[in-house]
C-alpha atoms as a PDB file:
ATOM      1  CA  UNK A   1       5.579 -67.350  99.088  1.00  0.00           C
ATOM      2  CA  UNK A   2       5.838 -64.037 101.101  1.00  0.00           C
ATOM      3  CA  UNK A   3       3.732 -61.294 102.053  1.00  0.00           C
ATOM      4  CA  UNK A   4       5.006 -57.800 103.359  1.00  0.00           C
ATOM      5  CA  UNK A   5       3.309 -54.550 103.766  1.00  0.00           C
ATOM      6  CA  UNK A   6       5.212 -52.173 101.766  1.00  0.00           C
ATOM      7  CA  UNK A   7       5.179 -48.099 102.908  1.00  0.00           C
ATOM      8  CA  UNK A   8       6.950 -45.810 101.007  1.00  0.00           C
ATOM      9  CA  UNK A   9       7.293 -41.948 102.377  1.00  0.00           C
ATOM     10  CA  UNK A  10       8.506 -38.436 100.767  1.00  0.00           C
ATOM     11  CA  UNK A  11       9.867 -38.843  96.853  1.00  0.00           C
ATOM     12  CA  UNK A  12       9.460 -42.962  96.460  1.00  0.00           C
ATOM     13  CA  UNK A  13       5.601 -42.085  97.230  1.00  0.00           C
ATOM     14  CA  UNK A  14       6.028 -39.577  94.122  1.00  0.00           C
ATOM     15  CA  UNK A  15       8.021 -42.078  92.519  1.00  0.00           C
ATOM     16  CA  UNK A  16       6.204 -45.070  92.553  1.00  0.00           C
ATOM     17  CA  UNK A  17       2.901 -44.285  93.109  1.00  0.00           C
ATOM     18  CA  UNK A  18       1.552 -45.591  96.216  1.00  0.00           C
ATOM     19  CA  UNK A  19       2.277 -45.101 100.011  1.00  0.00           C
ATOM     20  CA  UNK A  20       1.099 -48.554 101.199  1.00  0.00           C
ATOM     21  CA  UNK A  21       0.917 -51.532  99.547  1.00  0.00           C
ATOM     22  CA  UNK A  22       0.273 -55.595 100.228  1.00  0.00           C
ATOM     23  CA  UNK A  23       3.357 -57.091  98.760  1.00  0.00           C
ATOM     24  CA  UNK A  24       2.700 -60.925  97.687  1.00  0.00           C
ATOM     25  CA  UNK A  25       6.438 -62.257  96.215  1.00  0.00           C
ATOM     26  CA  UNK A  26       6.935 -65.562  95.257  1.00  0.00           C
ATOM     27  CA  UNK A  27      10.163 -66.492  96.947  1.00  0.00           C
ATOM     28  CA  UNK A  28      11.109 -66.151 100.832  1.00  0.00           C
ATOM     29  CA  UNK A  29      13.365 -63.165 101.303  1.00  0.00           C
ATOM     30  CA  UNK A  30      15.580 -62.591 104.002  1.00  0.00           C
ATOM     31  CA  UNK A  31      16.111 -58.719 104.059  1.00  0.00           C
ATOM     32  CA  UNK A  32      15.230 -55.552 103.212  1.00  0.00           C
ATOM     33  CA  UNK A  33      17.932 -55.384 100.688  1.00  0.00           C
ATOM     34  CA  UNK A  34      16.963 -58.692  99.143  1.00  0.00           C
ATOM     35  CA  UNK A  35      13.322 -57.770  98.607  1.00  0.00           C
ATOM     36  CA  UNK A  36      15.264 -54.749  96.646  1.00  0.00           C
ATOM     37  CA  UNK A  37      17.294 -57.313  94.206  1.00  0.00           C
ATOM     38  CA  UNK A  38      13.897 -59.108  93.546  1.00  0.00           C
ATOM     39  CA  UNK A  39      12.129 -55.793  92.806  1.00  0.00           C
ATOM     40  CA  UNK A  40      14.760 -54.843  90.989  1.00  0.00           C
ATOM     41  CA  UNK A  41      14.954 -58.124  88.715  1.00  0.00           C
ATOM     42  CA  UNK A  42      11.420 -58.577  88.569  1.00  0.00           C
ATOM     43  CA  UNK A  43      10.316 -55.216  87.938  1.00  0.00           C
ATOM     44  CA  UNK A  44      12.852 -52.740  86.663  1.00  0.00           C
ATOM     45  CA  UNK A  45      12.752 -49.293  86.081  1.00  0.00           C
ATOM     46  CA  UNK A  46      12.107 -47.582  89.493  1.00  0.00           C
ATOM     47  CA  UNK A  47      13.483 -50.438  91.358  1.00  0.00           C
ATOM     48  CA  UNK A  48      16.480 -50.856  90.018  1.00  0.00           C
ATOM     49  CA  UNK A  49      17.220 -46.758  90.275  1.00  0.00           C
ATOM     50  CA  UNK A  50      15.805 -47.598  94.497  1.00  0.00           C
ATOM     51  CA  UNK A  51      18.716 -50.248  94.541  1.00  0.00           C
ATOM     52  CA  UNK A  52      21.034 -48.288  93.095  1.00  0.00           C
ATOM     53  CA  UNK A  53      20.845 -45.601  95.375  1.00  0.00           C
ATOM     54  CA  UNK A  54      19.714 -47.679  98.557  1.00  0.00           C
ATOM     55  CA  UNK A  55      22.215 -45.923 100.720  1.00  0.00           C
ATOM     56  CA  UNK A  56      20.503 -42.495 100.097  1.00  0.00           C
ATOM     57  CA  UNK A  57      17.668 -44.105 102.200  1.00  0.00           C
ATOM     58  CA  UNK A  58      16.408 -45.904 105.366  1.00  0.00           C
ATOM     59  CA  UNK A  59      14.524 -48.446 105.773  1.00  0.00           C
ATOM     60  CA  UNK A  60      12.109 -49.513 108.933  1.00  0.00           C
ATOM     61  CA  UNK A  61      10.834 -53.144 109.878  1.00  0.00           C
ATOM     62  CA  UNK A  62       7.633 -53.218 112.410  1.00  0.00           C
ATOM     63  CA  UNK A  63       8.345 -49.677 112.465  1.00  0.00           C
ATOM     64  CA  UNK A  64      11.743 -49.970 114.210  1.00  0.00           C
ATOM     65  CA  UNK A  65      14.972 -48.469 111.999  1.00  0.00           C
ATOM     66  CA  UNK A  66      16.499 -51.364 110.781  1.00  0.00           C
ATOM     67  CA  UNK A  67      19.417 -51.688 108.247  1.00  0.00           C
ATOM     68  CA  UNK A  68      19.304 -52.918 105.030  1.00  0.00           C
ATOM     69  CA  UNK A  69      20.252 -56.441 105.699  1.00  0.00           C
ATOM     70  CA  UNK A  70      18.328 -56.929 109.052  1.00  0.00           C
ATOM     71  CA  UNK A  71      16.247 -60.032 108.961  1.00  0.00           C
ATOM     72  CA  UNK A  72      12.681 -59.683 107.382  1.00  0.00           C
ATOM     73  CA  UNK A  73      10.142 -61.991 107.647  1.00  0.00           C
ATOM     74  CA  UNK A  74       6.616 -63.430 106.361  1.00  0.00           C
ATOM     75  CA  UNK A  75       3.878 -60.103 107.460  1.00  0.00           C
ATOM     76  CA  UNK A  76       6.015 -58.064 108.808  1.00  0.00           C
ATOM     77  CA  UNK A  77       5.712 -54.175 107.482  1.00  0.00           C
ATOM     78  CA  UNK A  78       8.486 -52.716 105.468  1.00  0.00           C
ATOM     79  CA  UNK A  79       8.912 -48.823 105.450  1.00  0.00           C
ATOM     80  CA  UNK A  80      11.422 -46.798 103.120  1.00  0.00           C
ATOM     81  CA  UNK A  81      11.771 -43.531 103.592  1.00  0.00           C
ATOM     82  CA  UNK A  82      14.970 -40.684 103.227  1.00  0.00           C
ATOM     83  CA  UNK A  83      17.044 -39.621 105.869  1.00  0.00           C
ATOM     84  CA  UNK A  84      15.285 -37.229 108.402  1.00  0.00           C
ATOM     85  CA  UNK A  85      16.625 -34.122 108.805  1.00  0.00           C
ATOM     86  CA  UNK A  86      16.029 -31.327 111.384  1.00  0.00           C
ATOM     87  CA  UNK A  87      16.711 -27.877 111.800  1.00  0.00           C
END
């Protein structure tokens, strides 16, 4: 078992509903982009669209940008978010 706290920003927050979240899964996951495939095959619909277009986002672990395959870990804090732009 693993639990992550989830934060979504911008459109997911739109898309999915929430901006935080307790995560509970019931396999160990090793990345960001694994707890995607699980979402994905567990839940559907949003997630899989999320995994489709992963690279259109970034993703944060104990707030620090991370990649998609960085190691993740029991409790720590998963944030998704798009690209920041400036101008």
């Amino acid at each position: 078992m693993m639990n992550l706290k989830l934060l979504l920003f911008a459109n997911l927050r739109e898309k999915f509903g929430f901006s935080q979240k307790d995560i509970h899964l019931p396999e160990v996951i090793d990345s960001p982009e694994s707890f995607l495939f699980l979402m994905a095959r567990e839940s559907g619909g949003d997630w899989k669209e999320l995994l489709k277009d992963q690279s259109l986002y970034r993703v944060a672990i104990n707030q620090n940008l991370s990649s998609w395959t960085d190691a993740l870990e029991n409790g720590d804090e998963l944030a998704i978010f798009p690209p920041i732009t400036g101008g």
